[in-house]
Protein backbone atom coordinates (compact mmCIF):
# COMPACT_ATOMS: atom_id res chain seq x y z
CA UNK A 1 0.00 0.00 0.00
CA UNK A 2 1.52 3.40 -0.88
CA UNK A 3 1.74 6.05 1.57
CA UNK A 4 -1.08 7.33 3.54
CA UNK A 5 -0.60 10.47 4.93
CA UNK A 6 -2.57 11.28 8.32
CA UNK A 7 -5.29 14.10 7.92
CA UNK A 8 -7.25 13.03 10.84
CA UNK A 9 -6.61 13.46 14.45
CA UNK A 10 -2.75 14.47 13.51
CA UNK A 11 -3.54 17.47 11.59
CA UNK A 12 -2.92 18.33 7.62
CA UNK A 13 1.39 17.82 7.08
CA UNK A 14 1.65 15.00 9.40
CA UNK A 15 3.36 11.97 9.00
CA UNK A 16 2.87 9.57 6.64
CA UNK A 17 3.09 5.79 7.15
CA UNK A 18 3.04 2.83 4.75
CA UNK A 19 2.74 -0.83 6.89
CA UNK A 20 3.90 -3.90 4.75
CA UNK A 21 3.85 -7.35 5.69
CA UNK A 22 5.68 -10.38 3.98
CA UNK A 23 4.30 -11.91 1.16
CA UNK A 24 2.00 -15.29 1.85
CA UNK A 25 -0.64 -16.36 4.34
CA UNK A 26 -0.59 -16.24 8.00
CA UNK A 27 -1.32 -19.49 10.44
CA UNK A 28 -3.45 -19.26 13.38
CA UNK A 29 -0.89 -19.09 16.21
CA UNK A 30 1.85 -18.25 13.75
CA UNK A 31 4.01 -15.01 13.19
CA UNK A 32 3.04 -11.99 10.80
CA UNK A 33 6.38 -10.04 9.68
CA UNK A 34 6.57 -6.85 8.12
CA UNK A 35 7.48 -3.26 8.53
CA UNK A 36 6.33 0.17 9.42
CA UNK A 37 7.63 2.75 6.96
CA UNK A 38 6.94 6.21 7.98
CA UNK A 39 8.13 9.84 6.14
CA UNK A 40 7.81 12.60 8.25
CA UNK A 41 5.81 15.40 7.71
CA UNK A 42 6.08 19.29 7.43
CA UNK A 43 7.42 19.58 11.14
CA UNK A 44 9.09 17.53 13.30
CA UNK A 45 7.31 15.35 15.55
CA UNK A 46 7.89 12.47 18.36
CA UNK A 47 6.08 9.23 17.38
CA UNK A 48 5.40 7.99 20.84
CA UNK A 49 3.68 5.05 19.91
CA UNK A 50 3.01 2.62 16.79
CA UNK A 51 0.50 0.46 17.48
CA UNK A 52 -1.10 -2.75 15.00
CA UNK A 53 -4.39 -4.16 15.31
CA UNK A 54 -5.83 -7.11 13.91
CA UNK A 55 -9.71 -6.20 12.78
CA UNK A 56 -11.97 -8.63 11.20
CA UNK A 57 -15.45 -7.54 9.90
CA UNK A 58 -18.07 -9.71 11.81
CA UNK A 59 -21.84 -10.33 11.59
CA UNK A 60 -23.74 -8.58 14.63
CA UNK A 61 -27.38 -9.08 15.15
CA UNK A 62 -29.65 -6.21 16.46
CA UNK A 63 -32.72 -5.72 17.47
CA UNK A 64 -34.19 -5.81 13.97
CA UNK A 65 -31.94 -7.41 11.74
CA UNK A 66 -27.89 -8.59 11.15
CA UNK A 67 -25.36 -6.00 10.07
CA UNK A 68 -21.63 -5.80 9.87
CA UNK A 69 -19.45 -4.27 11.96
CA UNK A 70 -15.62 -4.17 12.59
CA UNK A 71 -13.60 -5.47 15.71
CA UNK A 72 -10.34 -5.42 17.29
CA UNK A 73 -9.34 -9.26 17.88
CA UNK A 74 -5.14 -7.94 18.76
CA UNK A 75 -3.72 -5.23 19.31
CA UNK A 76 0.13 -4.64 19.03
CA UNK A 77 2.87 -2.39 20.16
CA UNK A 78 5.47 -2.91 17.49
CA UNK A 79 7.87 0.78 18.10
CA UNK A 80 7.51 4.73 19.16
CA UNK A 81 9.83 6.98 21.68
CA UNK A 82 11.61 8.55 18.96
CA UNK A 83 11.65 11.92 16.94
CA UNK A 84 10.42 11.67 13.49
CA UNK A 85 12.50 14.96 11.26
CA UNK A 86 10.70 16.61 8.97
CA UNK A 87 10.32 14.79 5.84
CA UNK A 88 12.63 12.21 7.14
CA UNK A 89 12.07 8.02 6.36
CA UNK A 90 12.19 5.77 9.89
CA UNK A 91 11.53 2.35 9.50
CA UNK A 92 10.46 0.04 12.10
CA UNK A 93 10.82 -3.64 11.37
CA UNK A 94 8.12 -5.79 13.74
CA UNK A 95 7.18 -9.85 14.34
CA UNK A 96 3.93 -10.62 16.11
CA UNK A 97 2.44 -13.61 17.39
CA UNK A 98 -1.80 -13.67 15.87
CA UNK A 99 -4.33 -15.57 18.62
CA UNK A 100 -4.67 -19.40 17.72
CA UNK A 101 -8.19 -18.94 17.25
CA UNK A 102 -7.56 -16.15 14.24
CA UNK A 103 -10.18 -17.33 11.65
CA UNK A 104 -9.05 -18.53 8.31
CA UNK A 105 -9.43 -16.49 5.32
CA UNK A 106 -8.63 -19.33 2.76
CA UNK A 107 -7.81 -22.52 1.94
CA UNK A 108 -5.38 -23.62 -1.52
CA UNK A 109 -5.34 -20.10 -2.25
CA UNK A 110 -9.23 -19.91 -2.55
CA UNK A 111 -10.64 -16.94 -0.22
CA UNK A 112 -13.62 -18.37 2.36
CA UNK A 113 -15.04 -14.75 2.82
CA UNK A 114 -13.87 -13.69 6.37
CA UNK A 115 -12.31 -10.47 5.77
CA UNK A 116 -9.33 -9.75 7.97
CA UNK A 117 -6.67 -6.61 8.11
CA UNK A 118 -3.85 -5.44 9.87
CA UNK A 119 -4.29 -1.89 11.28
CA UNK A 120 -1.62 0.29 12.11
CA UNK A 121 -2.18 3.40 14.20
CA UNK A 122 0.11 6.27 15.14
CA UNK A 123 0.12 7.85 18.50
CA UNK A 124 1.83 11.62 17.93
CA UNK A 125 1.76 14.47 21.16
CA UNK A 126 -1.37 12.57 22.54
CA UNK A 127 -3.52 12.32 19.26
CA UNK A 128 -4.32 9.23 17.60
CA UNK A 129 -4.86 7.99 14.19
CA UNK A 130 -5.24 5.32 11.68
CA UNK A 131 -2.32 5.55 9.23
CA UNK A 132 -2.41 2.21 6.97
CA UNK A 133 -4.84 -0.82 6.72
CA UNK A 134 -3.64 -4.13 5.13
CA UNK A 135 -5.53 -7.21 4.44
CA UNK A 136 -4.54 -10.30 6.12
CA UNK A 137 -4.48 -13.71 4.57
CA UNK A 138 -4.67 -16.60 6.53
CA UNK A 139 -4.04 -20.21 6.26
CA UNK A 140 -5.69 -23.31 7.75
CA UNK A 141 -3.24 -25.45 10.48
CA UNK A 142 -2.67 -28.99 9.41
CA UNK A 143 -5.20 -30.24 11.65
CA UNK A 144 -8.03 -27.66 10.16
CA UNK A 145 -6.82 -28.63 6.82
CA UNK A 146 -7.16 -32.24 7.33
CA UNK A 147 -10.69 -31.78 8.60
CA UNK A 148 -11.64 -29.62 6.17
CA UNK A 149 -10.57 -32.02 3.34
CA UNK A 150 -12.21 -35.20 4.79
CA UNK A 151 -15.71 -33.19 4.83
CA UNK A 152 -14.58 -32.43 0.99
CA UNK A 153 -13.75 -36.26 0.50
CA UNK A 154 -17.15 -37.58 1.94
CA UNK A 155 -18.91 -35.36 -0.58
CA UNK A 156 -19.75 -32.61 1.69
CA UNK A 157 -19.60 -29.15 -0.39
CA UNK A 158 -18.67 -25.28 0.52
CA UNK A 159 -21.15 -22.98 1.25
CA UNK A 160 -20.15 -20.02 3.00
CA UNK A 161 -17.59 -18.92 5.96
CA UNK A 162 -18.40 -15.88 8.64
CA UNK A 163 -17.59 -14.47 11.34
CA UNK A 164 -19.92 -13.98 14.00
CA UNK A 165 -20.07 -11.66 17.14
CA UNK A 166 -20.54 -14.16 20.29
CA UNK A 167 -19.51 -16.83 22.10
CA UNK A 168 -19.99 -20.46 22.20
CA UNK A 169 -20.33 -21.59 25.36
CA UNK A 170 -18.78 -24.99 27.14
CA UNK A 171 -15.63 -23.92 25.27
CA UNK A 172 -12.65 -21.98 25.84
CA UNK A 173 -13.12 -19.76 23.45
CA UNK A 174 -11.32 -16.28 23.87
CA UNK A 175 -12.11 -14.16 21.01
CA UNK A 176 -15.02 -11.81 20.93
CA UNK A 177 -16.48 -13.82 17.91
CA UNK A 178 -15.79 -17.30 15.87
CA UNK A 179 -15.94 -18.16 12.93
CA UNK A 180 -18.50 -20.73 11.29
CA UNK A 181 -18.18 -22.46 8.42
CA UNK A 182 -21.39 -23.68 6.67
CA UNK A 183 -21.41 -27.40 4.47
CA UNK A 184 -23.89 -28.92 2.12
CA UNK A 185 -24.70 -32.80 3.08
CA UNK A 186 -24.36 -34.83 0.37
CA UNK A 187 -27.46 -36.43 -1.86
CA UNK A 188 -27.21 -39.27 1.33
CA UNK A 189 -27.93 -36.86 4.39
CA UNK A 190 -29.54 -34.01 2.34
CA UNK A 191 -32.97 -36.17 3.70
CA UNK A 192 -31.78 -35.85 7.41
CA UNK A 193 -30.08 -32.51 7.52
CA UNK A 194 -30.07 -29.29 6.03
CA UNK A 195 -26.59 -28.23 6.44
CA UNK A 196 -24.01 -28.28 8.93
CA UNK A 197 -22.14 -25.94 10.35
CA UNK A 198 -18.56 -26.43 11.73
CA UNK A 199 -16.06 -24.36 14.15
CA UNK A 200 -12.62 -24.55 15.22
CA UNK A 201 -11.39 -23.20 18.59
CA UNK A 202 -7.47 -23.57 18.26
CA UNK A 203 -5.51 -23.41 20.93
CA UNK A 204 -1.36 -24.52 21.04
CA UNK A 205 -2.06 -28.13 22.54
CA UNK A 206 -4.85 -28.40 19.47
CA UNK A 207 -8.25 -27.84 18.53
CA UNK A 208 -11.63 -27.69 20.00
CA UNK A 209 -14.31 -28.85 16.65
CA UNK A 210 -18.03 -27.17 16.83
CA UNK A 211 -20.26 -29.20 14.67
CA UNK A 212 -24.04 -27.69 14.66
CA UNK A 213 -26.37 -30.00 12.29
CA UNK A 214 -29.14 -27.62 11.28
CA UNK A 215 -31.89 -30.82 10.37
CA UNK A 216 -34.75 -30.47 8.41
CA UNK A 217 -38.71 -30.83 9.92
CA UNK A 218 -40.17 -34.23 9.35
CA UNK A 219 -44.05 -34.90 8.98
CA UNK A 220 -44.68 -35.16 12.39
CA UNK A 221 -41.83 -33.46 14.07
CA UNK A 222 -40.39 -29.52 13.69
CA UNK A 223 -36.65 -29.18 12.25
CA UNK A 224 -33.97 -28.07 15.01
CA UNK A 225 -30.23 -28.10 15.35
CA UNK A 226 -28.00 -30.20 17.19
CA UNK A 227 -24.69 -29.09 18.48
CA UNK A 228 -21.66 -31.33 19.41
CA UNK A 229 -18.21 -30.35 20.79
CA UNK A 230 -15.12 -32.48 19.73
CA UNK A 231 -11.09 -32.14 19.77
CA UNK A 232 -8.25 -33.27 18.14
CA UNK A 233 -4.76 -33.03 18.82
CA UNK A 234 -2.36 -31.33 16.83
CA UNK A 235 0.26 -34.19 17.11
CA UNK A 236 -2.74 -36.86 15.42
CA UNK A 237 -2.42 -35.03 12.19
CA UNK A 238 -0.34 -37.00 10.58
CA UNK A 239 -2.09 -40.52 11.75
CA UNK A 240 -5.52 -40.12 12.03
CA UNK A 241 -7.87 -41.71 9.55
CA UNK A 242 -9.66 -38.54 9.05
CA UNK A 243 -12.02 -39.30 6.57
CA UNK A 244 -12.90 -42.24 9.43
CA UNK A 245 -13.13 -39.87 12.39
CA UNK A 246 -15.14 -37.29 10.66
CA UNK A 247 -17.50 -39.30 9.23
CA UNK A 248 -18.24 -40.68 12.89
CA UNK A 249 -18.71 -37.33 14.23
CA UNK A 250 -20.77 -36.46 11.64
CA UNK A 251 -23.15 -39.57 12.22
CA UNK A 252 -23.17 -39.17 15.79
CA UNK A 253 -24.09 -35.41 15.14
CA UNK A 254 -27.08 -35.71 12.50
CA UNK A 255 -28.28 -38.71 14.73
CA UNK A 256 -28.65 -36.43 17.76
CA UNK A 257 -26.84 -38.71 20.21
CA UNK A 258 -27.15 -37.00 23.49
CA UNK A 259 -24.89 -39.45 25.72
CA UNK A 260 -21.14 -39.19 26.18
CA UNK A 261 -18.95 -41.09 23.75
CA UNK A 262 -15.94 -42.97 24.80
CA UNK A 263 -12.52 -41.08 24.37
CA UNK A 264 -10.42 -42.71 21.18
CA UNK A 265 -8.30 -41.53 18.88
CA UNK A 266 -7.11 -38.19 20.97
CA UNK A 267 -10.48 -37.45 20.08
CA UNK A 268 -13.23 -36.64 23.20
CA UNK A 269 -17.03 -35.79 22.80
CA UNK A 270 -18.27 -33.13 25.72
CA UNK A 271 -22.22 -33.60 24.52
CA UNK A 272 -24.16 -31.22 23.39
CA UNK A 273 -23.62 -27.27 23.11
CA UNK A 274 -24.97 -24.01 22.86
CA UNK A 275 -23.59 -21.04 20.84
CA UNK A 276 -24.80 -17.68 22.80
CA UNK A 277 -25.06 -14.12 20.54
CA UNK A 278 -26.31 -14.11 17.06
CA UNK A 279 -26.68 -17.47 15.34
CA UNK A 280 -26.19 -17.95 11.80
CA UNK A 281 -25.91 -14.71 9.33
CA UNK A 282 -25.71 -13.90 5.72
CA UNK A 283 -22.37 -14.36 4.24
CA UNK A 284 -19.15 -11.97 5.68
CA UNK A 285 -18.25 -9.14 2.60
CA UNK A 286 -16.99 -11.06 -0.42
CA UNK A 287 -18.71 -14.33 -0.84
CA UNK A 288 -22.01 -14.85 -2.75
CA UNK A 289 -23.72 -18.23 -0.66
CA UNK A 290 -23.95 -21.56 -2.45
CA UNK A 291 -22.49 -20.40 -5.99
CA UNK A 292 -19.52 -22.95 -6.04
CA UNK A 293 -16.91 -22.32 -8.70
CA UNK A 294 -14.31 -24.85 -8.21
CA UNK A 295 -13.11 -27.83 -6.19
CA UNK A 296 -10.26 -27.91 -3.73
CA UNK A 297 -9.36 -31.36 -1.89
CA UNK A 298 -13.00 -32.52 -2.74
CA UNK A 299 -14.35 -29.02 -1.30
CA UNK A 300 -16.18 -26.87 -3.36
CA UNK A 301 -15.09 -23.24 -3.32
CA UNK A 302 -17.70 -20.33 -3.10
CA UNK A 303 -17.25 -17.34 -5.84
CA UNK A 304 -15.49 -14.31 -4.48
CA UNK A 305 -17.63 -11.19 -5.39
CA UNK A 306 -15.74 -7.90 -3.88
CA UNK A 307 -12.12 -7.92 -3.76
CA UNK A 308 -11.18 -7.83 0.14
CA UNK A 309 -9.42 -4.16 -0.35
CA UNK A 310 -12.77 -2.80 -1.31
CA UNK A 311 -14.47 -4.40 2.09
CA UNK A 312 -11.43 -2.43 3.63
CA UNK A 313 -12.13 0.68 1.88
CA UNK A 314 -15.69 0.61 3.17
CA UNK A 315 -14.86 -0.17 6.49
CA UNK A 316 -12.38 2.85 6.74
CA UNK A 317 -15.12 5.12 5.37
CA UNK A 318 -17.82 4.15 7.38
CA UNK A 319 -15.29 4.98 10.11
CA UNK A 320 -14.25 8.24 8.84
CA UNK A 321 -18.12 9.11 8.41
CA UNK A 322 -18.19 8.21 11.93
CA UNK A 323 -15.99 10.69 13.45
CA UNK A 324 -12.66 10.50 15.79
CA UNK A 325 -11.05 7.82 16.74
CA UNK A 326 -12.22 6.31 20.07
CA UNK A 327 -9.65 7.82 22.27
C-alpha cells in the first residue's frame, strides 16, 4: 500500500506511514512479519507510539436485523519513543504472534469470505490515528486442513464462511467472535439434515471442533439443530484416519446422540452445546452463498464477489463518516 498520509486526528502535514507485511498467508498461532515505513511530515514530531491491530469484519445481530461491523481481535505495540525529522524516512521492522483462534481467510489459495486486516495506528503528542490498513491472509493449520478435506472427500460441499459476534459456550473460546463455516450434506444426508455448520477453537495443545447440524422438519416433528463439541490433537495429524473420524462425528451429530462417547483416537465428545449471541448470518463481505466455482481437496469453493481491499475501503469510510477515533 503506498503512503497514507494522516489528515485526521494528527492534523494536515503529518506523517505519513506505509505498513507492509511479507508476502503469503498467515497461520493461526503463527508469526506476521513486516514493517512500518513512515516519512515525516512538514514539522518535526515524536512518534510515541506505533501500534497494529488485527480487525476482522463480523456479523452482529440487532434488534431488527444482522449487520456488519468491525472489531479489534489484537492489538500490538510494534515501536515509538523517537523523533520523526521533517520529511525524514524511519523504519520500524516488527514480528507478532496472531491468537490461535484467528479465523481462516482461505484454503489452496481460494478466499472463504472472512475479511481480515492489519491496522496500524500512530500515536503523535497525545492524538491518535489510523495511518495504513492491510488485508490479512490466513491459512488453515494442518489439523483444520485435514478436517476440512475429509468433509470435501465424503462429498460434503462449501457454502459459505463468517464471522460472527458471540460466544460459544462450554468452550474456551477467547475471542469476541468465531468463525462458522457452513457445508452442504451430500445427496445421502440431504434427507436428514439441512446443512451443517462447523467451528474450530485452536488453541497450542490443538483444537476444539463445533459441529451444529441444522436438520430439516419431518411430517410429524419440527426441524432443530444439534450441536456437538469435539477435539483433536495437533500431534494426530499425521495418523488419524480422518475421513474415518469425521465421518463418525458427523453420524453421531445428524443422529442427535445426546450421551457421552468414549474417548479414542485423541479425540473426546463433551455432549451437546450451545452457541450464545447471534446465530447464523448472511455471508461476511466477499462471498455470494452456495455459488460454487471450483473444487479444492474434494471441497467446493464459493465465488469471491468484492475484492477484500474494497471491504477495507468501506470499512475505513464508514469509520471516517463516523468521526474521531475512540480515544
Amino acid at each position: 500500500m503506498v503512503f497514507k498520509k494522516l489528515l485526521g486526528a494528527l492534523g494536515v502535514g503529518g506523517p505519513s506511514v506505509d505498513t507492509v507485511l511479507e508476502p503469503g498467508p498467515a497461520l493461526p498461532g503463527g508469526l506476521v512479519t513486516g514493517e512500518v515505513r513512515l516519512r515525516g511530515g512538514g514539522s518535526d514530531v515524536t512518534v510515541d507510539r506505533i501500534s497494529l491491530l488485527l480487525v476482522a469484519r463480523v456479523e452482529m445481530e440487532g434488534q431488527d436485523e444482522e449487520h456488519e461491523g468491525t472489531v479489534v481481535l489484537e492489538q500490538f505495540t510494534v515501536g515509538g519513543g523517537f523523533r520523526l525529522a521533517e520529511e525524514a524516512e524511519h523504519t520500524v521492522p516488527f514480528t507478532v504472534t496472531l491468537p490461535w483462534e484467528t479465523p481462516i481467510t482461505e484454503l489452496h489459495g481460494q478466499h472463504l469470505g472472512p475479511v481480515l486486516g492489519i491496522r496500524t495506528e500512530l500515536e503523535v503528542a497525545g492524538a491518535r490515528d489510523k495511518g495504513d490498513l492491510d488485508a490479512l491472509a490466513v491459512g488453515p493449520l494442518p489439523a483444520q486442513e485435514a478436517i476440512l478435506e475429509a468433509f470435501g472427500q465424503l462429498g460434503y460441499a462449501f457454502r459459505s464462511a463468517d464471522l460472527e459476534l458471540g460466544h460459544i459456550r462450554g468452550t474456551g473460546q477467547q475471542l469476541p467472535c468465531y468463525q462458522e463455516i457452513e457445508i452442504l450434506p451430500p445427496a445421502g444426508h440431504a434427507h436428514a439434515v439441512n446443512e451443517i455448520e462447523v467451528t474450530f477453537i485452536a488453541t497450542p495443545g490443538g483444537l476444539e471442533i463445533v459441529i451444529e447440524a441444522d436438520k430439516r422438519a419431518g411430517l410429524f416433528s419440527d426441524g432443530h439443530d444439534t450441536v456437538h463439541r469435539f477435539t483433536a490433537s495437533h500431534h494426530a495429524v499425521p495418523h488419524a484416519d480422518w475421513n474415518a473420524q469425521v465421518d463418525a462425528w458427523l453420524k453421531e451429530v445428524i443422529a442427535g446422540h445426546d450421551a457421552r462417547a468414549t474417548p479414542h483416537s485423541g479425540v473426546e465428545h463433551h455432549g451437546d452445546q450451545h452457541r450464545s449471541g447471534p446465530g447464523t448470518g448472511a455471508v461476511v463481505a466477499g462471498v455470494a452463498a452456495g455459488v460454487a466455482v471450483g473444487v479444492v481437496g474434494g471441497m467446493v469453493a464459493a465465488e469471491v464477489v468484492d475484492e477484500i481491499g474494497d471491504a477495507f475501503e468501506d470499512e475505513e469510510d464508514d469509520e471516517d463518516a463516523g468521526g474521531d477515533d475512540e480515544g
